[in-house]
Protein backbone atom coordinates (compact mmCIF):
# COMPACT_ATOMS: atom_id res chain seq x y z
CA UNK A 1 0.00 0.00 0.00
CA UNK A 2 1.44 3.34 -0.95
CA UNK A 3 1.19 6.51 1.23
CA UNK A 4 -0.34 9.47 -1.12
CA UNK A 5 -0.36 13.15 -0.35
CA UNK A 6 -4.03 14.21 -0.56
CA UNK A 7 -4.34 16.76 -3.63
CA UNK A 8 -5.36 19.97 -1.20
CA UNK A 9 -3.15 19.04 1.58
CA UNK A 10 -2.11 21.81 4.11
CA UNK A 11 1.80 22.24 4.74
CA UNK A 12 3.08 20.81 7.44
CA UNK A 13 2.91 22.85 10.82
CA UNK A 14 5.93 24.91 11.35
CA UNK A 15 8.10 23.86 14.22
CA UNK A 16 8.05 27.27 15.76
CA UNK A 17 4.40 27.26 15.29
CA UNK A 18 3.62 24.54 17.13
CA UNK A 19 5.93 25.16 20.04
CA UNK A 20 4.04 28.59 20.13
CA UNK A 21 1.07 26.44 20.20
CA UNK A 22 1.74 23.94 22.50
CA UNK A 23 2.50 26.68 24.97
CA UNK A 24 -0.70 28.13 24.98
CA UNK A 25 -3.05 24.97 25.25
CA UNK A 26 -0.72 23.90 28.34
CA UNK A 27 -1.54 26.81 29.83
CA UNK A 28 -5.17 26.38 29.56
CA UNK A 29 -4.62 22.36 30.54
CA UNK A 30 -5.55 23.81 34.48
CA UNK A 31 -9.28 23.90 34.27
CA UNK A 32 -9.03 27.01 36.71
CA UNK A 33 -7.05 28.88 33.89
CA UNK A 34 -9.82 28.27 31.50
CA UNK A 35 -12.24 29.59 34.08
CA UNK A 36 -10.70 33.18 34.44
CA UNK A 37 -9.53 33.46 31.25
CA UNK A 38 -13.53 32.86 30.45
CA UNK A 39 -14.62 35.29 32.77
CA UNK A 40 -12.39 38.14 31.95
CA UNK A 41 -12.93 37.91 28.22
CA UNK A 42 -17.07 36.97 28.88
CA UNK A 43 -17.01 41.30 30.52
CA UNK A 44 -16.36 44.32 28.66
CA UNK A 45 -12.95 46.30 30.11
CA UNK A 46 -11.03 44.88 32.63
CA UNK A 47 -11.56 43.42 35.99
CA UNK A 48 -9.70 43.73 39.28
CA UNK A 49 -8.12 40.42 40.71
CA UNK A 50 -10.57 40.84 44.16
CA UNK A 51 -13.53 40.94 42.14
CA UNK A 52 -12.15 38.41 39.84
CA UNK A 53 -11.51 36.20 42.63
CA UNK A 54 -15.13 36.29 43.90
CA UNK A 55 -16.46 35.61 40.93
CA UNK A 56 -14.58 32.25 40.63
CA UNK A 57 -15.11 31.71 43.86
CA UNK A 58 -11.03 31.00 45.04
CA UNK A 59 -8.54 32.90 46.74
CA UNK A 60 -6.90 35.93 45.78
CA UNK A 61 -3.30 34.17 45.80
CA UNK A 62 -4.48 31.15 43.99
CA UNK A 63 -5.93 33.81 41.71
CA UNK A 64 -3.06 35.65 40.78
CA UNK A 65 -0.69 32.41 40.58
CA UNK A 66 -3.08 31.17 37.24
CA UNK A 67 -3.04 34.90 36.10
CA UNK A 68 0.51 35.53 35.90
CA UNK A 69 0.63 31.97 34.11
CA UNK A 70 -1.87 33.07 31.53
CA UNK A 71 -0.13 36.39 31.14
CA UNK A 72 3.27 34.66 30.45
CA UNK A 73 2.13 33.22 27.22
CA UNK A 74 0.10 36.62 26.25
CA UNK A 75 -3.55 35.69 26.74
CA UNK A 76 -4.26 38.65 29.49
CA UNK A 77 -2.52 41.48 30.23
CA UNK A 78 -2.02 43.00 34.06
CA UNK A 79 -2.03 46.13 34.94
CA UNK A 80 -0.66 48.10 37.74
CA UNK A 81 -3.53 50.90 39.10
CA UNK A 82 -2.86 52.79 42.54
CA UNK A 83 -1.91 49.47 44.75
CA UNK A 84 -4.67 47.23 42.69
CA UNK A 85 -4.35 45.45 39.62
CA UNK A 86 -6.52 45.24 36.81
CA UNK A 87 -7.14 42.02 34.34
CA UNK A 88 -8.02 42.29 30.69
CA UNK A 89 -7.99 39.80 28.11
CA UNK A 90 -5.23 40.65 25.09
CA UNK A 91 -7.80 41.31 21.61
CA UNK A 92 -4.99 39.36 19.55
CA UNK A 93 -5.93 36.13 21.49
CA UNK A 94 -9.59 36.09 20.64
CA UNK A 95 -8.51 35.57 17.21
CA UNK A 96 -4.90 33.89 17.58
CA UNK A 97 -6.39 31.11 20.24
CA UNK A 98 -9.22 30.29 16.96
CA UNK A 99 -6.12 30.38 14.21
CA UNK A 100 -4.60 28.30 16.19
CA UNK A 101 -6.96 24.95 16.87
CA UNK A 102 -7.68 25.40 13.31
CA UNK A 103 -4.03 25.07 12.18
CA UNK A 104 -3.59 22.61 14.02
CA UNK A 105 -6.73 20.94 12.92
CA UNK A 106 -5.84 21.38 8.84
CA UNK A 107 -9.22 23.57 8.56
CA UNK A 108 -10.02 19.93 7.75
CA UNK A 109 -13.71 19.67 9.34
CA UNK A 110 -16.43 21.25 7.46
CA UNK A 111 -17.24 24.97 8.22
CA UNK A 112 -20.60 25.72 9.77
CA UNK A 113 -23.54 26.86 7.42
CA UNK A 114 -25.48 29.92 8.58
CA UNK A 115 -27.20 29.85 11.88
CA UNK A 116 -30.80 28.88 11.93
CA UNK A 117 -31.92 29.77 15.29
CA UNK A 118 -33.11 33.61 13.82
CA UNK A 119 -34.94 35.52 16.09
CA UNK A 120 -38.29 35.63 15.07
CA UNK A 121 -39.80 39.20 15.68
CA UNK A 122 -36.77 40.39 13.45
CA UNK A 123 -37.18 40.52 9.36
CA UNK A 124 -35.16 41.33 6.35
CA UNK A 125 -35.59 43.00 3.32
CA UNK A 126 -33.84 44.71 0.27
CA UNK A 127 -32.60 48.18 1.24
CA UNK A 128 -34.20 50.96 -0.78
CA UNK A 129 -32.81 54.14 -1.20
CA UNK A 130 -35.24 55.63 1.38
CA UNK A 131 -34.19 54.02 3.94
CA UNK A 132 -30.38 55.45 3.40
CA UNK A 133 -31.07 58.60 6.24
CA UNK A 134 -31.64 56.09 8.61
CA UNK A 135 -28.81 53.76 7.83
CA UNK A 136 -26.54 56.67 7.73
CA UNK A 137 -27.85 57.42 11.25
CA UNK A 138 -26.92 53.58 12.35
CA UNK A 139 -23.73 54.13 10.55
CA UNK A 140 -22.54 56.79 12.82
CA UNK A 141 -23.92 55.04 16.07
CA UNK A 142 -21.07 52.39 14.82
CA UNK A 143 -18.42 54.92 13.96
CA UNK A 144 -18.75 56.40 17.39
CA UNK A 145 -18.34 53.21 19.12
CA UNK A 146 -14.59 53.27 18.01
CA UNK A 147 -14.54 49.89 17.40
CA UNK A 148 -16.87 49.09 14.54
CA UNK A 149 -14.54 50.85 11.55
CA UNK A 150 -11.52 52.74 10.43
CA UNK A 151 -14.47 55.71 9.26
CA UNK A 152 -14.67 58.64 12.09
CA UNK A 153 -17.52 60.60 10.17
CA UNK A 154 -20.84 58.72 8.41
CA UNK A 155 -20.86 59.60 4.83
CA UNK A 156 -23.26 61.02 3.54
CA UNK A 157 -26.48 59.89 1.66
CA UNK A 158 -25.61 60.47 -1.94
CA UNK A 159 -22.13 58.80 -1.32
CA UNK A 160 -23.89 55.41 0.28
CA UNK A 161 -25.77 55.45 -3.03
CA UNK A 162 -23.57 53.79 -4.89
CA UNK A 163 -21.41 52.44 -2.65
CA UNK A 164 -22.60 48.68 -2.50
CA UNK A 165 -23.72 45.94 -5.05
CA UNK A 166 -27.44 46.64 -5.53
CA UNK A 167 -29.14 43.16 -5.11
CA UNK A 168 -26.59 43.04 -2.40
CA UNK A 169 -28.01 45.50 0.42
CA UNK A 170 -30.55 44.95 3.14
CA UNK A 171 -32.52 46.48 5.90
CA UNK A 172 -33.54 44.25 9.43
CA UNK A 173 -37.01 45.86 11.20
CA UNK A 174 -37.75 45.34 14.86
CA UNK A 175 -41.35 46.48 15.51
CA UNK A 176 -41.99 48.34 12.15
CA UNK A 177 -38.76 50.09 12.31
CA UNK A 178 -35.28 49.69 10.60
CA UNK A 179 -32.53 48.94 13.46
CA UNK A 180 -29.48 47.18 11.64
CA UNK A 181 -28.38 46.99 8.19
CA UNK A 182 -26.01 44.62 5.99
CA UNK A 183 -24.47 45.47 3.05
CA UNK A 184 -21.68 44.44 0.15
CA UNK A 185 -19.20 46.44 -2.11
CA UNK A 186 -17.25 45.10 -4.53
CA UNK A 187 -13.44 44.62 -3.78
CA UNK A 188 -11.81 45.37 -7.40
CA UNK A 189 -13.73 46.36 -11.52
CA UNK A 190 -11.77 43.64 -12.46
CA UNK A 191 -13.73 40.91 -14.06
CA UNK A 192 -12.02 38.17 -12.08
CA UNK A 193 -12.99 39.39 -8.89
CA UNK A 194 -16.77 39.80 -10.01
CA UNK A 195 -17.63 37.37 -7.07
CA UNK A 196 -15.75 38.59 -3.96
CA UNK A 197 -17.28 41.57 -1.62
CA UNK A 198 -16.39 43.24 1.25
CA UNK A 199 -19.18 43.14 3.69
CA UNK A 200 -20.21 45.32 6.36
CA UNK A 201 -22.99 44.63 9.28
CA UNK A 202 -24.07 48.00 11.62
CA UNK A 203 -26.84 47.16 14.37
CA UNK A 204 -28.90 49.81 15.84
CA UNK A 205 -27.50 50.94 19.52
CA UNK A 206 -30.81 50.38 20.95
CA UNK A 207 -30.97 47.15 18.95
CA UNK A 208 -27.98 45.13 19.56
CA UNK A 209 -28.02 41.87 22.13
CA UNK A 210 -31.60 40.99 20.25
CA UNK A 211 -30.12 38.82 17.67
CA UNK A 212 -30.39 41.34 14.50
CA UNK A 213 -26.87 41.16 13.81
CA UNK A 214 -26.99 36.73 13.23
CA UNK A 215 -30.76 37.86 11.25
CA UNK A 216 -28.58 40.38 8.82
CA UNK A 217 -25.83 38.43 8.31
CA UNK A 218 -27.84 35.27 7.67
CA UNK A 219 -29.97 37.10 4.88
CA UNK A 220 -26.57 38.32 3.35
CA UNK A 221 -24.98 34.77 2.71
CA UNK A 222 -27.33 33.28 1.71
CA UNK A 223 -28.48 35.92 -0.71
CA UNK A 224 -24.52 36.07 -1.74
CA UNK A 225 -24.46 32.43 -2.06
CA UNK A 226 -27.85 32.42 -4.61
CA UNK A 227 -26.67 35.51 -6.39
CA UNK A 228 -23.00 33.99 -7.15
CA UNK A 229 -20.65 35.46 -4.64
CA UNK A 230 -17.97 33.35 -4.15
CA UNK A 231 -16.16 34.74 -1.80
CA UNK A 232 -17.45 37.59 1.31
CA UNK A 233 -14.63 39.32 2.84
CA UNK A 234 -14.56 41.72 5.91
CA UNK A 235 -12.17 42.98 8.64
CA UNK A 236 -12.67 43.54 12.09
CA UNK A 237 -11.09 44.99 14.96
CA UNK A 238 -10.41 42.81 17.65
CA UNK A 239 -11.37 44.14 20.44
CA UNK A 240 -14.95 43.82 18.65
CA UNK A 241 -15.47 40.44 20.28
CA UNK A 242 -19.11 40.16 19.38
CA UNK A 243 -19.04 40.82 15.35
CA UNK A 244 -15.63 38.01 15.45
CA UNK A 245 -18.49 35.53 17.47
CA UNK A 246 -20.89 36.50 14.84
CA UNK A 247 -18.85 36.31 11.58
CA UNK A 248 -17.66 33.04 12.89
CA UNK A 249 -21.27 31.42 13.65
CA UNK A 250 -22.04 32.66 9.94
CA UNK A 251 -19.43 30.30 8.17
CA UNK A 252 -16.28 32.90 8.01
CA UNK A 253 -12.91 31.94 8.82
CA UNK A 254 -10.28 34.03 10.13
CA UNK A 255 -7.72 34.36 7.36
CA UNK A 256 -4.94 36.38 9.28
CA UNK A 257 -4.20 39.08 11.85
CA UNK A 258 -3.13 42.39 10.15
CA UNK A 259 -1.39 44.38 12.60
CA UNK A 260 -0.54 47.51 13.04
CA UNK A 261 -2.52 48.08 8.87
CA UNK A 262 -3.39 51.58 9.96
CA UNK A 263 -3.56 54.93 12.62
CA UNK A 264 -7.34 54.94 14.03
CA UNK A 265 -7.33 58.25 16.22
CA UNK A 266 -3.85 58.66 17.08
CA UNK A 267 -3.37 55.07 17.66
CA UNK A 268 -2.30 51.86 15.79
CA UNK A 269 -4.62 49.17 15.06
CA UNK A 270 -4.75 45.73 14.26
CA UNK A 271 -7.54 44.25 12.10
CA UNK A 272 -8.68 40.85 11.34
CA UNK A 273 -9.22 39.44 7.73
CA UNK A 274 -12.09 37.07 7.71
CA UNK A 275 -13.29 35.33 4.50
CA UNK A 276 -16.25 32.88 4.01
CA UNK A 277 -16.67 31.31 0.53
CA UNK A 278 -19.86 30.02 -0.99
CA UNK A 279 -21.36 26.88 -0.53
CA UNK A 280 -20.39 25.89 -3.92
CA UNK A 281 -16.75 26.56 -3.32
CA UNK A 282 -15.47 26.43 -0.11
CA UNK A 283 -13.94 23.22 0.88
CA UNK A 284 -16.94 22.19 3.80
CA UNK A 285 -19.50 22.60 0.82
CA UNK A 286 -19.72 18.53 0.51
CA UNK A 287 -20.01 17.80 4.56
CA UNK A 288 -22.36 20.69 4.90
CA UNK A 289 -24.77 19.49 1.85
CA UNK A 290 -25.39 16.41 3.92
CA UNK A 291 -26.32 18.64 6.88
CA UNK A 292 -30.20 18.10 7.47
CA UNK A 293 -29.63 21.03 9.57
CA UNK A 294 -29.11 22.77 6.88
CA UNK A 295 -30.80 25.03 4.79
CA UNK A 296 -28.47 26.97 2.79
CA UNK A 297 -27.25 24.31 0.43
């Protein structure tokens, strides 16, 4: 019996990768590492190591023993205030802890198709050009949260015009009244690119945490996926925990971190590249057509 290479075979794991690796799931082999680390990224901001300690339920000393462990290999970072000291989970893990099971794992299993659990007293139509006032207004509730894009002023309503695909643009409603939208732009006029889009997703402030986002985002692949998209791309910050969560329960992948890409009020950032491609090209389309589940394919 001869060994064969399969034709779409990922290189091998670099050595220094996997050491890297390897470091970081030993530190979350103690089961008490995995709890903090949970709770400090599960808050917004930081937390100090007393309150962190009650929350787990151990002592303070025990507490800081784990989080100096999980600080040595870069998951949290400490941070000296008066005589306290305050916990906060590092953005770049959120995204390098994900790259990292799946380079390890090949990207072998099949990607997940769009969630199907939508909430049901949000809907989803094609955006019209009267409804552009009020998705310039969600725009800027985004802009100002710092974290959403590199943009610091909404533009305005004649420049949204023709800034996305048209049969690529939609509206969610809550209660008879537009609170999120989704939208795609082409990435290049060249012909060979016809079929990839950036995509962008902006929720309502008064909206979010009611399941609009997964609703928007769910209408946009599959809509991309019937109107021959093969490949949605987007980049988020970090720090945005939430839209990473979302993009990744939608069937994107993280394709890389890209630090440093640009000054965002006085400041360097880091974005992440995520890609998903369609159901009829990305390499879980065969698994996921078995799915029952479902309903995309």
């Amino acid at each position: 019996m001869t060994a064969t290479r399969p034709e779409h075979a990922e290189p091998a794991l670099l050595a220094s990768e996997a050491e890297t690796y390897a470091s970081w799931f030993a530190s979350l082999a103690e089961p008490m590492r995995v709890r903090l680390l949970h709770a400090v990224a599960a808050r917004p901001g930081s937390i100090g190591v007393g309150d962190l300690a009650d929350a787990v339920g151990v002592s303070q000393p025990t507490v800081s023993h784990h989080l100096r462990k999980l600080a040595d290999v870069g998951f949290v970072t400490l941070t000296k205030v008066g005589t306290s000291t305050r916990v906060s989970v590092n953005p770049a893990c959120c995204t390098g802890l994900p790259h990292a099971a799946d380079a390890v794992m090949g990207l072998l299993a099949a990607r997940p198709c769009c969630p199907t659990d939508l909430p049901a007293d949000v809907t989803t139509r094609p955006m019209v050009d009267a409804d552009l006032e009020r998705v310039r207004e969600i725009y800027a509730e985004g802009i100002a949260t710092g974290d959403a894009t590199f943009e610091t002023e909404a533009p305005e309503v004649e420049a949204l015009k023709g800034r996305w695909l048209p049969d690529h643009r939609w509206v969610a409603e809550l209660d008879g009244a537009v609170v999120g939208w989704a939208a795609a732009s082409p990435v290049s006029t060249r012909e060979v690119y016809a079929g990839v889009a950036e995509t962008s997703v902006y929720v309502a402030e008064d909206a979010r945490g009611r399941g609009v986002g997964k609703a928007l985002l769910y209408r946009q692949v599959t809509e991309a996926d019937r109107g021959g998209l093969w490949t949605l791309q987007t980049s988020v910050f970090p720090e945005n925990r939430a839209s990473l969560a979302l993009h990744h329960q939608a069937g994107f992948r993280t394709v890389g971190v890209r630090e440093r890409v640009a000054r965002h009020h006085d400041r360097w950032r880091d974005t992440v590249l995520l890609e998903r491609r369609g159901e009829e090209f990305g390499p879980g389309a065969a698994a996921c057509a078995d799915d029952p589940a479902c309903t995309t394919c």
